[in-house]
PDB file of N, CA and C in Angstrom:
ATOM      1  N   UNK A   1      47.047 -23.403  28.446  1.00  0.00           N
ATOM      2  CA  UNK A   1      46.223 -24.463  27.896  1.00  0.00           C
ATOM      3  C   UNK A   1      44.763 -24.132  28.156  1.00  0.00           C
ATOM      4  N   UNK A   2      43.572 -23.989  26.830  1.00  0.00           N
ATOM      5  CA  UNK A   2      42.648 -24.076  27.175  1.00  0.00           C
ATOM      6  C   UNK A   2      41.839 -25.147  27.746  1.00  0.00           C
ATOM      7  N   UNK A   3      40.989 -24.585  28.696  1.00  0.00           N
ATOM      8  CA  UNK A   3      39.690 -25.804  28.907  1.00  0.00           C
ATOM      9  C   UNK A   3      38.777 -26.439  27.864  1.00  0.00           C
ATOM     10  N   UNK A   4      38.760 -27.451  27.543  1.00  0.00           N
ATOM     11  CA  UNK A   4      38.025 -28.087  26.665  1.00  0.00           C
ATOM     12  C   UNK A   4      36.655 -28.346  27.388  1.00  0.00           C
ATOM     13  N   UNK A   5      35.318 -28.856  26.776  1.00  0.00           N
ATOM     14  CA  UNK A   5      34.006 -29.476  26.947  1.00  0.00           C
ATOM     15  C   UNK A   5      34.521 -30.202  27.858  1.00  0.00           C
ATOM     16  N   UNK A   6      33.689 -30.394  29.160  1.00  0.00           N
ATOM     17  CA  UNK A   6      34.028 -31.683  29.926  1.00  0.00           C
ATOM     18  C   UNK A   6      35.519 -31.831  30.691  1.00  0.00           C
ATOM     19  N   UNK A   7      36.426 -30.845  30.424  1.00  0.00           N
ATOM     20  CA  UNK A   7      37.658 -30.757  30.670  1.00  0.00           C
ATOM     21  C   UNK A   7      37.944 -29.295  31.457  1.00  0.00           C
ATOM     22  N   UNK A   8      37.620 -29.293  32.304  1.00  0.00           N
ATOM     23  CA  UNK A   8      37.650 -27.692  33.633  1.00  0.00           C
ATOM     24  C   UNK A   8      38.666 -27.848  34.225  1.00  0.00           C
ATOM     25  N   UNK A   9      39.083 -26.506  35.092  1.00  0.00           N
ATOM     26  CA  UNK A   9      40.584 -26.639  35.307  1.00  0.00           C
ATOM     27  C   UNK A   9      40.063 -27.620  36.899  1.00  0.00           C
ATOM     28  N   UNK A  10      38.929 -27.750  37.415  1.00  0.00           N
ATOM     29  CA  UNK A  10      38.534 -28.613  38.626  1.00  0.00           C
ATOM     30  C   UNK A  10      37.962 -29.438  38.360  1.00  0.00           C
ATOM     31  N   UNK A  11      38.162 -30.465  38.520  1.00  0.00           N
ATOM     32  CA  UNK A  11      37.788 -32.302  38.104  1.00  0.00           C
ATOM     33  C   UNK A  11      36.081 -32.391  39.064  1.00  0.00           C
ATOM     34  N   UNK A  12      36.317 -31.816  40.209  1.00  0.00           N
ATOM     35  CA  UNK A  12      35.037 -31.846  41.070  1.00  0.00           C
ATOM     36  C   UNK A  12      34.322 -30.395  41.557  1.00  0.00           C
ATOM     37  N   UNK A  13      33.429 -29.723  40.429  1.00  0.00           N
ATOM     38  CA  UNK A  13      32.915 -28.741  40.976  1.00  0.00           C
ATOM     39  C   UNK A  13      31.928 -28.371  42.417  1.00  0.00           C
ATOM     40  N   UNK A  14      31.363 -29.508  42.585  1.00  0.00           N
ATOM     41  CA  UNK A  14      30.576 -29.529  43.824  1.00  0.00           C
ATOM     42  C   UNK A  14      31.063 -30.653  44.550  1.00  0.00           C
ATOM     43  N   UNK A  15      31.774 -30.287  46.126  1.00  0.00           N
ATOM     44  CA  UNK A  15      31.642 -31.266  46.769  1.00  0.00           C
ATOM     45  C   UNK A  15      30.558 -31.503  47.394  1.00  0.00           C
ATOM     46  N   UNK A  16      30.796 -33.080  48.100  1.00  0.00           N
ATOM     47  CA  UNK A  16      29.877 -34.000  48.474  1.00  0.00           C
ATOM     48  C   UNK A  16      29.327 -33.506  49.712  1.00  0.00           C
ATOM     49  N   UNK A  17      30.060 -32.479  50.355  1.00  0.00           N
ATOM     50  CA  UNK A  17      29.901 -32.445  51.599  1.00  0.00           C
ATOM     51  C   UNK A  17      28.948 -31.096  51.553  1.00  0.00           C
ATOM     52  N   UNK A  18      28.447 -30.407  50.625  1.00  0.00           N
ATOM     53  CA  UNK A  18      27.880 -29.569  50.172  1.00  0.00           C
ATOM     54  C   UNK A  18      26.754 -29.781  50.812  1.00  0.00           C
ATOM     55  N   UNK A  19      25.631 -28.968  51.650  1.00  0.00           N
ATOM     56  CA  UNK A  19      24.253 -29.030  51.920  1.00  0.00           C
ATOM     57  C   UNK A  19      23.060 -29.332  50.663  1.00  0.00           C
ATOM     58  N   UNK A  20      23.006 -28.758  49.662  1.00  0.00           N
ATOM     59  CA  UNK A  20      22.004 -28.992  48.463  1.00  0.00           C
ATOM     60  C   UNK A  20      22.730 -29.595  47.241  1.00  0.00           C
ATOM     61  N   UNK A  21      23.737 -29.955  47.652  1.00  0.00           N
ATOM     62  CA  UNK A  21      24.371 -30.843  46.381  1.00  0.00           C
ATOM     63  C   UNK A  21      23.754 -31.881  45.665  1.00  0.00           C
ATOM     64  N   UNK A  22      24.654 -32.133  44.478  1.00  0.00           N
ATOM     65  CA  UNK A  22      23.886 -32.680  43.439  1.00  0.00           C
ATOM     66  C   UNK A  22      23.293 -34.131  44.576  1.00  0.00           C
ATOM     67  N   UNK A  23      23.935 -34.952  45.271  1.00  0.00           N
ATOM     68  CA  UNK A  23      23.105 -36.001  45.535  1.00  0.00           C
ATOM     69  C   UNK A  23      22.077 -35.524  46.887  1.00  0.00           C
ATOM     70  N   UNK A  24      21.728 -34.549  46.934  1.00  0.00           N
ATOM     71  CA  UNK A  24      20.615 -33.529  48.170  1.00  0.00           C
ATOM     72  C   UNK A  24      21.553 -33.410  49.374  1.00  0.00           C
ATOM     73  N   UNK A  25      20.480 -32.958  49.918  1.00  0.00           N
ATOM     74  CA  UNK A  25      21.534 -32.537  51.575  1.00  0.00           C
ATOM     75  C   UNK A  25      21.538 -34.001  52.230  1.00  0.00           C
ATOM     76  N   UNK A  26      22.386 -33.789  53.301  1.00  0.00           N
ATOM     77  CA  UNK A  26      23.431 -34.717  53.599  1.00  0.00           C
ATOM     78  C   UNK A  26      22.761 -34.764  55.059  1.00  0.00           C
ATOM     79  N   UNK A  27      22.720 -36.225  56.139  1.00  0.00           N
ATOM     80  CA  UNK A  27      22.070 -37.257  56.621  1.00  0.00           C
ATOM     81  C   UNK A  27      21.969 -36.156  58.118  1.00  0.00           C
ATOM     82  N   UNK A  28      22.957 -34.991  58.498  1.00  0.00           N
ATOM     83  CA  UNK A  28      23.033 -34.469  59.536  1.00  0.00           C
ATOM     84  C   UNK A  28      22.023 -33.498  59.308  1.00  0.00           C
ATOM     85  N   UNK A  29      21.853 -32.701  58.288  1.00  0.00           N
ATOM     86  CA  UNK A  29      20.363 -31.738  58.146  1.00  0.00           C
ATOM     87  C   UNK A  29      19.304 -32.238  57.911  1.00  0.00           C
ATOM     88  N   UNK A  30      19.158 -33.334  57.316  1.00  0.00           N
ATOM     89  CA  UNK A  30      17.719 -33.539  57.527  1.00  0.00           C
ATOM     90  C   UNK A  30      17.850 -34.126  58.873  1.00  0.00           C
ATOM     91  N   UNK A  31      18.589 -34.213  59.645  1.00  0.00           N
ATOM     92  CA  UNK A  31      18.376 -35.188  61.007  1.00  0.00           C
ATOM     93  C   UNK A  31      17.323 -33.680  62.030  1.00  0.00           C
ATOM     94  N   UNK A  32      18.497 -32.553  61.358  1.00  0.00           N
ATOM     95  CA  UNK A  32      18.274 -31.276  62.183  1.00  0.00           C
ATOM     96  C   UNK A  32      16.684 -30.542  61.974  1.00  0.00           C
ATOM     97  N   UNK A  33      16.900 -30.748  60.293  1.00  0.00           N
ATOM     98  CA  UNK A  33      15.168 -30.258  59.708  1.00  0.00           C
ATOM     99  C   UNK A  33      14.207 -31.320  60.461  1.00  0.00           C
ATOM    100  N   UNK A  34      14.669 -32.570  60.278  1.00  0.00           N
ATOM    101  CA  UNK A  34      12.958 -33.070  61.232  1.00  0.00           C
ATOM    102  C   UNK A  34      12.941 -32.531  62.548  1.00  0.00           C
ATOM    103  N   UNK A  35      14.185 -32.311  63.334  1.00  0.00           N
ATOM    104  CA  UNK A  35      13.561 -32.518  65.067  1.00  0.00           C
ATOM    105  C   UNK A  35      12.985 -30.593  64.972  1.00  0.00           C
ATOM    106  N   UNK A  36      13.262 -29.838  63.854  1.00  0.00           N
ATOM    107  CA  UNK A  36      12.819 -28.492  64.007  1.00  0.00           C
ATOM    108  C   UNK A  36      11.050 -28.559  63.428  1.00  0.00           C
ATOM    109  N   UNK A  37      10.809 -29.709  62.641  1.00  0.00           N
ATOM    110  CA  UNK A  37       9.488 -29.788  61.871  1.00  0.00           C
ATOM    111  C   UNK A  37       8.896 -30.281  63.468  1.00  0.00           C
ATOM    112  N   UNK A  38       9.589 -31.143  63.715  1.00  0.00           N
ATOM    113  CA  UNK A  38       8.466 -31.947  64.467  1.00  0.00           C
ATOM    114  C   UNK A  38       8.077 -31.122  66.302  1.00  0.00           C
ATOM    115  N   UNK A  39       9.149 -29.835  66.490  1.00  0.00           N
ATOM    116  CA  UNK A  39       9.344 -29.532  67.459  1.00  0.00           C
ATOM    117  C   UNK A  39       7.859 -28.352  67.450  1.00  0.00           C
ATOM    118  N   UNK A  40       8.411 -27.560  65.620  1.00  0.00           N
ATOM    119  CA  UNK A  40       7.167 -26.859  65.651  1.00  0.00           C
ATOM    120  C   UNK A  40       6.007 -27.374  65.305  1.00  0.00           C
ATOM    121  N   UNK A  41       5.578 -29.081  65.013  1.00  0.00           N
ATOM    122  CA  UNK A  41       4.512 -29.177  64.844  1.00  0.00           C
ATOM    123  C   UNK A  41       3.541 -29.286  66.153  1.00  0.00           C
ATOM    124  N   UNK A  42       4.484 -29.708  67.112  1.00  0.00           N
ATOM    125  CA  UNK A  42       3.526 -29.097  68.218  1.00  0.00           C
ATOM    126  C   UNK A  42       3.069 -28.097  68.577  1.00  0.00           C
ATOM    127  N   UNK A  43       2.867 -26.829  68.041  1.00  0.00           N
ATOM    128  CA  UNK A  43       2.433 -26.049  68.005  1.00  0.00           C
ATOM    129  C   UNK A  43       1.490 -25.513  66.963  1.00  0.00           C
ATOM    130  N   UNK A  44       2.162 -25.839  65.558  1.00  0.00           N
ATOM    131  CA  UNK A  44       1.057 -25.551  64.688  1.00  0.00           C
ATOM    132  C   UNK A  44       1.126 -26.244  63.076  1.00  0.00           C
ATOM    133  N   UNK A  45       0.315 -26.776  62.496  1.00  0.00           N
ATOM    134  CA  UNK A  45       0.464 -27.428  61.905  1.00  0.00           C
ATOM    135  C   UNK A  45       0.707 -28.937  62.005  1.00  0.00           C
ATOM    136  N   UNK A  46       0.436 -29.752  63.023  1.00  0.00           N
ATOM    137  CA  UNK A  46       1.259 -30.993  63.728  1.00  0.00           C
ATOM    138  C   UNK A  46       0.866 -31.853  62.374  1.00  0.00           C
ATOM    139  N   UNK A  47      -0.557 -32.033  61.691  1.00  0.00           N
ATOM    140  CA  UNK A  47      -0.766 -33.053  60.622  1.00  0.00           C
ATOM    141  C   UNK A  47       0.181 -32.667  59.845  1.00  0.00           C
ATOM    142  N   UNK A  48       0.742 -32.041  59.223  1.00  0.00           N
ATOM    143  CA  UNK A  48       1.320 -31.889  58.086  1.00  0.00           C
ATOM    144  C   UNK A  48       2.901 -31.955  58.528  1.00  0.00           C
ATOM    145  N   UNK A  49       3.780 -31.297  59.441  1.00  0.00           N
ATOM    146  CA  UNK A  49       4.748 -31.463  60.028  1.00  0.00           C
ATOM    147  C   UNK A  49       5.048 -32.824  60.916  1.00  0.00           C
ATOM    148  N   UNK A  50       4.165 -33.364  61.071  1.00  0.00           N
ATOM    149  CA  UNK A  50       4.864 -34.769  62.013  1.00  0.00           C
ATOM    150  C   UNK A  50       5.134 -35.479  61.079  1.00  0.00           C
ATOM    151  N   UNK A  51       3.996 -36.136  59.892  1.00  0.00           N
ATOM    152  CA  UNK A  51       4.803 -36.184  58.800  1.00  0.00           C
ATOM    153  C   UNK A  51       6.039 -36.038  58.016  1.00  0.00           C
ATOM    154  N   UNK A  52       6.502 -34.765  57.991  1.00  0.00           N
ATOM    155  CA  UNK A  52       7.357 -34.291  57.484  1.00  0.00           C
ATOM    156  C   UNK A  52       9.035 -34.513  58.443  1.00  0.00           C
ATOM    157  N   UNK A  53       8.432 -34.926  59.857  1.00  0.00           N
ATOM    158  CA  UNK A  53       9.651 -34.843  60.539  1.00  0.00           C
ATOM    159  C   UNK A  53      10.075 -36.391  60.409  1.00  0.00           C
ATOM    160  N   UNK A  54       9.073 -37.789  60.425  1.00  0.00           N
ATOM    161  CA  UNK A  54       9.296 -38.498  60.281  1.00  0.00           C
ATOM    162  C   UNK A  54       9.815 -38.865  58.821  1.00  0.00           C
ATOM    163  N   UNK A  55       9.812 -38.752  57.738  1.00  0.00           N
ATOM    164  CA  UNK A  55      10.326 -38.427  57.118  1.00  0.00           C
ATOM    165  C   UNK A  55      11.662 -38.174  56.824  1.00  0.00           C
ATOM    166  N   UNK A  56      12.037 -36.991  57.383  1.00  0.00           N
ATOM    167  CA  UNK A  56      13.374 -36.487  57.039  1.00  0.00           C
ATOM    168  C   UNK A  56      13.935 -37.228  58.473  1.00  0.00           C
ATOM    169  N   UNK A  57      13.615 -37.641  59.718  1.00  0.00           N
ATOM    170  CA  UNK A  57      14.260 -38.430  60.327  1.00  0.00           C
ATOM    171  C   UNK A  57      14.777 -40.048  59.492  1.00  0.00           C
ATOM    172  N   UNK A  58      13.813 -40.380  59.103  1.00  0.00           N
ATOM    173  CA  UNK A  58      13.941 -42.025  58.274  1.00  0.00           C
ATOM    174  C   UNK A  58      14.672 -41.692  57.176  1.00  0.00           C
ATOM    175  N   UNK A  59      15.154 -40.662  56.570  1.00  0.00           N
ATOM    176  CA  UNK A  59      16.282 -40.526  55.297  1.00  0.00           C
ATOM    177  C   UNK A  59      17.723 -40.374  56.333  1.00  0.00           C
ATOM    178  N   UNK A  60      17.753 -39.499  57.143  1.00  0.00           N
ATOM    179  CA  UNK A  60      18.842 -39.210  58.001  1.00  0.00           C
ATOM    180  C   UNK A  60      20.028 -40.405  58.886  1.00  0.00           C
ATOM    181  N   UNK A  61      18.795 -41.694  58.709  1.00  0.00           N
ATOM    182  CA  UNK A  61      19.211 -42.378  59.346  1.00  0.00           C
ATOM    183  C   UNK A  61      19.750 -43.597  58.031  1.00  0.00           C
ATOM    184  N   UNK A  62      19.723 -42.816  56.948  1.00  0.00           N
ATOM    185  CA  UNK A  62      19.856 -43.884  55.992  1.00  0.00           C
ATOM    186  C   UNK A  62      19.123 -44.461  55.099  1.00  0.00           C
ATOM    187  N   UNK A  63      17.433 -44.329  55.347  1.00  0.00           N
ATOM    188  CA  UNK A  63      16.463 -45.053  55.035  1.00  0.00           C
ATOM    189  C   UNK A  63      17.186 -46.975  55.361  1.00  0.00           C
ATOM    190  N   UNK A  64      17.347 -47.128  56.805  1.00  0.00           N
ATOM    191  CA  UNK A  64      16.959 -48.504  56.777  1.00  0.00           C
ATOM    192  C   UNK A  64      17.261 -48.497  58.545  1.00  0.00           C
ATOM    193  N   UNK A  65      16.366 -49.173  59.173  1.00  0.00           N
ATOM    194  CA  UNK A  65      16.189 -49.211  60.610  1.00  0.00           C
ATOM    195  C   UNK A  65      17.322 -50.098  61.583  1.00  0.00           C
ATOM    196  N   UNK A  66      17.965 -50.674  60.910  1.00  0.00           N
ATOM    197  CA  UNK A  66      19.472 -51.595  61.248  1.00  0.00           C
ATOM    198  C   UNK A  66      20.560 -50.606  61.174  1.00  0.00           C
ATOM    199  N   UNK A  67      21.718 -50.850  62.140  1.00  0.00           N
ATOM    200  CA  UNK A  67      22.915 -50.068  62.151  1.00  0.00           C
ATOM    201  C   UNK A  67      23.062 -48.990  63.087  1.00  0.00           C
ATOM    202  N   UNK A  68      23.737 -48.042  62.748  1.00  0.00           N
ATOM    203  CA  UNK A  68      24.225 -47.115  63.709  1.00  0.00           C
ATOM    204  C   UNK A  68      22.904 -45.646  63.573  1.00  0.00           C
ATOM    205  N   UNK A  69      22.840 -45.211  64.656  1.00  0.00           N
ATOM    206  CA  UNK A  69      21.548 -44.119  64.185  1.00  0.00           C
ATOM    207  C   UNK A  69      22.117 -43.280  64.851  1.00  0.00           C
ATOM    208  N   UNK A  70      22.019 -41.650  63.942  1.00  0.00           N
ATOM    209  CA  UNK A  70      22.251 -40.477  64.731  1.00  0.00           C
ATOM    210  C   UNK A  70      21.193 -40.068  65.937  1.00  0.00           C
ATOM    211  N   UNK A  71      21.501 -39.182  66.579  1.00  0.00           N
ATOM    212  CA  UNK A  71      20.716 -39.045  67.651  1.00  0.00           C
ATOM    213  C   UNK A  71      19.624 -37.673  67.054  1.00  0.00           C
ATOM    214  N   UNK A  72      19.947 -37.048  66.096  1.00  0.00           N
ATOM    215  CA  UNK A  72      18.934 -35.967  65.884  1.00  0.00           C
ATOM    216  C   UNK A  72      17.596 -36.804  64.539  1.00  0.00           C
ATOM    217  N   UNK A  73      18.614 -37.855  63.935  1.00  0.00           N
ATOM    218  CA  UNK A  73      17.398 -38.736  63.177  1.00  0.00           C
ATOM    219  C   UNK A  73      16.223 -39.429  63.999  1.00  0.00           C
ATOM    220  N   UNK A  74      16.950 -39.957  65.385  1.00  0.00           N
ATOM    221  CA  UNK A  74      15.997 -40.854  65.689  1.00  0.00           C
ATOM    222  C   UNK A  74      14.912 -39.687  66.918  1.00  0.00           C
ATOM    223  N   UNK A  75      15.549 -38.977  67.621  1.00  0.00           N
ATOM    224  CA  UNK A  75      14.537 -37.625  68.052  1.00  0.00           C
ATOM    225  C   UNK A  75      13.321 -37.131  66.702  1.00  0.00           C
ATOM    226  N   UNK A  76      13.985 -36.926  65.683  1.00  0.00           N
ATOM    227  CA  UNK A  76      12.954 -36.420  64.874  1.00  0.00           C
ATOM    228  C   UNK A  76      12.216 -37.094  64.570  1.00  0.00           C
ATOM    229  N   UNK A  77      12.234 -38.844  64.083  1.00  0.00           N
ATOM    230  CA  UNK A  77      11.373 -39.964  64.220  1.00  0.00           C
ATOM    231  C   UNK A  77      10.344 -40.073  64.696  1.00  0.00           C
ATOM    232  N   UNK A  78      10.985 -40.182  66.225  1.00  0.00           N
ATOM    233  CA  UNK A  78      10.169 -39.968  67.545  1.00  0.00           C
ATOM    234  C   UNK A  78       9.162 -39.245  67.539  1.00  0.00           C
ATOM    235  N   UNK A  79       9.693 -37.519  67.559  1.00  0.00           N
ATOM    236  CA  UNK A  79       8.651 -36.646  68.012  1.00  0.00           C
ATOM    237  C   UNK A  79       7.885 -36.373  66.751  1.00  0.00           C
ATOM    238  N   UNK A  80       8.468 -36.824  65.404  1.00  0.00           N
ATOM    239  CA  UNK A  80       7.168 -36.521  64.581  1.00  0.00           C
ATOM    240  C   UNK A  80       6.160 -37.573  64.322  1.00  0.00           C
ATOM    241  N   UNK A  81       6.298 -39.191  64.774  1.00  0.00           N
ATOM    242  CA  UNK A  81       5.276 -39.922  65.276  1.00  0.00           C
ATOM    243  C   UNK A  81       4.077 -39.665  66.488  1.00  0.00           C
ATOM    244  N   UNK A  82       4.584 -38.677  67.324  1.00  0.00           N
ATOM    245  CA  UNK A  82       4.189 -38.421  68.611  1.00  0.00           C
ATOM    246  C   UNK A  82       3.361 -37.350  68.421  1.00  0.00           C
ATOM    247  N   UNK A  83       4.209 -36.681  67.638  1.00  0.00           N
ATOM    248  CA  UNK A  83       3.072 -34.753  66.872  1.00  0.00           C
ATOM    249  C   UNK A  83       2.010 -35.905  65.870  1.00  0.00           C
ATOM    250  N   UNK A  84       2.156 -36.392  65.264  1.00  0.00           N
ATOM    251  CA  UNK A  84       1.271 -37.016  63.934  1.00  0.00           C
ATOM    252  C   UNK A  84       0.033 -37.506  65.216  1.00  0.00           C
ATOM    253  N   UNK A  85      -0.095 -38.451  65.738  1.00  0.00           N
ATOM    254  CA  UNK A  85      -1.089 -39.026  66.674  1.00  0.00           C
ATOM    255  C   UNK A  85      -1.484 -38.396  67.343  1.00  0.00           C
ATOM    256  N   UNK A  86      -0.926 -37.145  68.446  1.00  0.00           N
ATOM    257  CA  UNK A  86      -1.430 -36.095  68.590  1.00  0.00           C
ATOM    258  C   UNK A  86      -2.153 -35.206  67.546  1.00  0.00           C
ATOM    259  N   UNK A  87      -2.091 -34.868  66.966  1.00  0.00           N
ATOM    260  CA  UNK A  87      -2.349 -34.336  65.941  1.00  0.00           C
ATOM    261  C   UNK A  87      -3.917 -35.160  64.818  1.00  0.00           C
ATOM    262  N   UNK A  88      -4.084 -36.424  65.179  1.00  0.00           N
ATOM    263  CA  UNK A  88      -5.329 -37.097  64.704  1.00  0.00           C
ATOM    264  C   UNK A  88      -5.395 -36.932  65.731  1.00  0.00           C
ATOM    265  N   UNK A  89      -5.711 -37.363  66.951  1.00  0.00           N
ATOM    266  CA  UNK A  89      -6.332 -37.480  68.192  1.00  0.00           C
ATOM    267  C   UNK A  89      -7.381 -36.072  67.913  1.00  0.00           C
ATOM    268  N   UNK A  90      -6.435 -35.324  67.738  1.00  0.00           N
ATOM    269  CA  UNK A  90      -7.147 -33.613  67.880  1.00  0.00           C
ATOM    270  C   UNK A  90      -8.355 -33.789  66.747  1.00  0.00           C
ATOM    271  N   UNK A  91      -7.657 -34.121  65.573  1.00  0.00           N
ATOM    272  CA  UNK A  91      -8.754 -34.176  64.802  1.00  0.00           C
ATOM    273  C   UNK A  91      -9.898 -34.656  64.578  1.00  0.00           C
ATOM    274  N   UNK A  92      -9.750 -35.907  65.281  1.00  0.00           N
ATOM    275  CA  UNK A  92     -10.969 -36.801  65.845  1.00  0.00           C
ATOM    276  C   UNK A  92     -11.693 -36.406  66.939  1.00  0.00           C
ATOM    277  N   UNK A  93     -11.369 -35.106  67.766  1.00  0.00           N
ATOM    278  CA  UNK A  93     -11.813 -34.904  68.514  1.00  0.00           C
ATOM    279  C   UNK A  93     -11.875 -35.102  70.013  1.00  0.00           C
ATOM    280  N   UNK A  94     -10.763 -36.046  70.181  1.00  0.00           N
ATOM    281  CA  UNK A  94     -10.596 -36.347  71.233  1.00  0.00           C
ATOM    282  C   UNK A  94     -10.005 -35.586  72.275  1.00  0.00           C
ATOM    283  N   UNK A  95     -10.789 -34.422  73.273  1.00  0.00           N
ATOM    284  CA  UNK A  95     -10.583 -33.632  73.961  1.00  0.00           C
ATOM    285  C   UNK A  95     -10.381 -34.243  75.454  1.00  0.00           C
ATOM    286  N   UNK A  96      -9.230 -33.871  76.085  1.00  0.00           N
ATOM    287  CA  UNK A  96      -9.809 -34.263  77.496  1.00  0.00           C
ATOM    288  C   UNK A  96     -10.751 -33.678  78.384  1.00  0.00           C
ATOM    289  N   UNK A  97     -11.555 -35.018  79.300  1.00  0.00           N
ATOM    290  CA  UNK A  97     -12.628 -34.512  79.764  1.00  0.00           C
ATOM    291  C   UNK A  97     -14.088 -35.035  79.013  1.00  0.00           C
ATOM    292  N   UNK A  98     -13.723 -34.930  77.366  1.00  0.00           N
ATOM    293  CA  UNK A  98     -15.132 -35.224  76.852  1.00  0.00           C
ATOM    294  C   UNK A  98     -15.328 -36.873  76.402  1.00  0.00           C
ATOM    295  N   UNK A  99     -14.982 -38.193  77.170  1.00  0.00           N
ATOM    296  CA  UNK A  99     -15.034 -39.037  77.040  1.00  0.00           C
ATOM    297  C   UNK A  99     -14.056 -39.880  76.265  1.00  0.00           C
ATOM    298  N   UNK A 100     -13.184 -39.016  75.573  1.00  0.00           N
ATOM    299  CA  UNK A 100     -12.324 -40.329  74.890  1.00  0.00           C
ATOM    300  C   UNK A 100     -11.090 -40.247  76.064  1.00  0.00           C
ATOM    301  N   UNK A 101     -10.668 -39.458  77.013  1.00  0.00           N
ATOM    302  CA  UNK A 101      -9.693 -40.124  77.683  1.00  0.00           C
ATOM    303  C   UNK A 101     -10.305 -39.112  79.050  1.00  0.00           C
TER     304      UNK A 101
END
């Protein structure tokens, strides 16, 4: 029997559990991509990566702050709020020693 349009011999070509699948990667990698954004934004890049970790922490967890939270969503949360303010502090200039702390 041939395959027809729309009719494949597999009903589901991509599963769900797939990393870049059709509905994007799935709530445990971005939990993993923020705490790696936000780990290296302490080092370089922190404006643009703390961002980015908070972010992919707040999708990981669901996008909504009620319920059950993984532990690598809410680390990446964390430390990319913590790199981001660090990260203005610097930019504003606030050195220790030179009057702002």
């Amino acid at each position: 029997m041939m395959a027809s349009f729309g009719h494949g011999t597999r009903r589901h070509p991509r599963s769900r559990g797939r990393t870049w699948s059709r509905t994007g990667p799935d709530r445990a990698t971005l939990g993993i991509i923020g705490v790696i954004c936000a780990v290296a934004g302490f080092f370089v890049l922190g404006i643009v990566l703390g961002p980015v970790a908070i972010v992919c922490g707040w999708l990981a967890m669901g996008r909504s702050w009620a319920g059950s939270r993984p532990v690598a969503a809410v680390v990446a949360l964390v430390l990319g709020a913590i790199d981001t303010l660090l990260a203005l502090l610097w930019a504003a200039g606030a050195t220790p020693g030179y009057g702002m702390f």
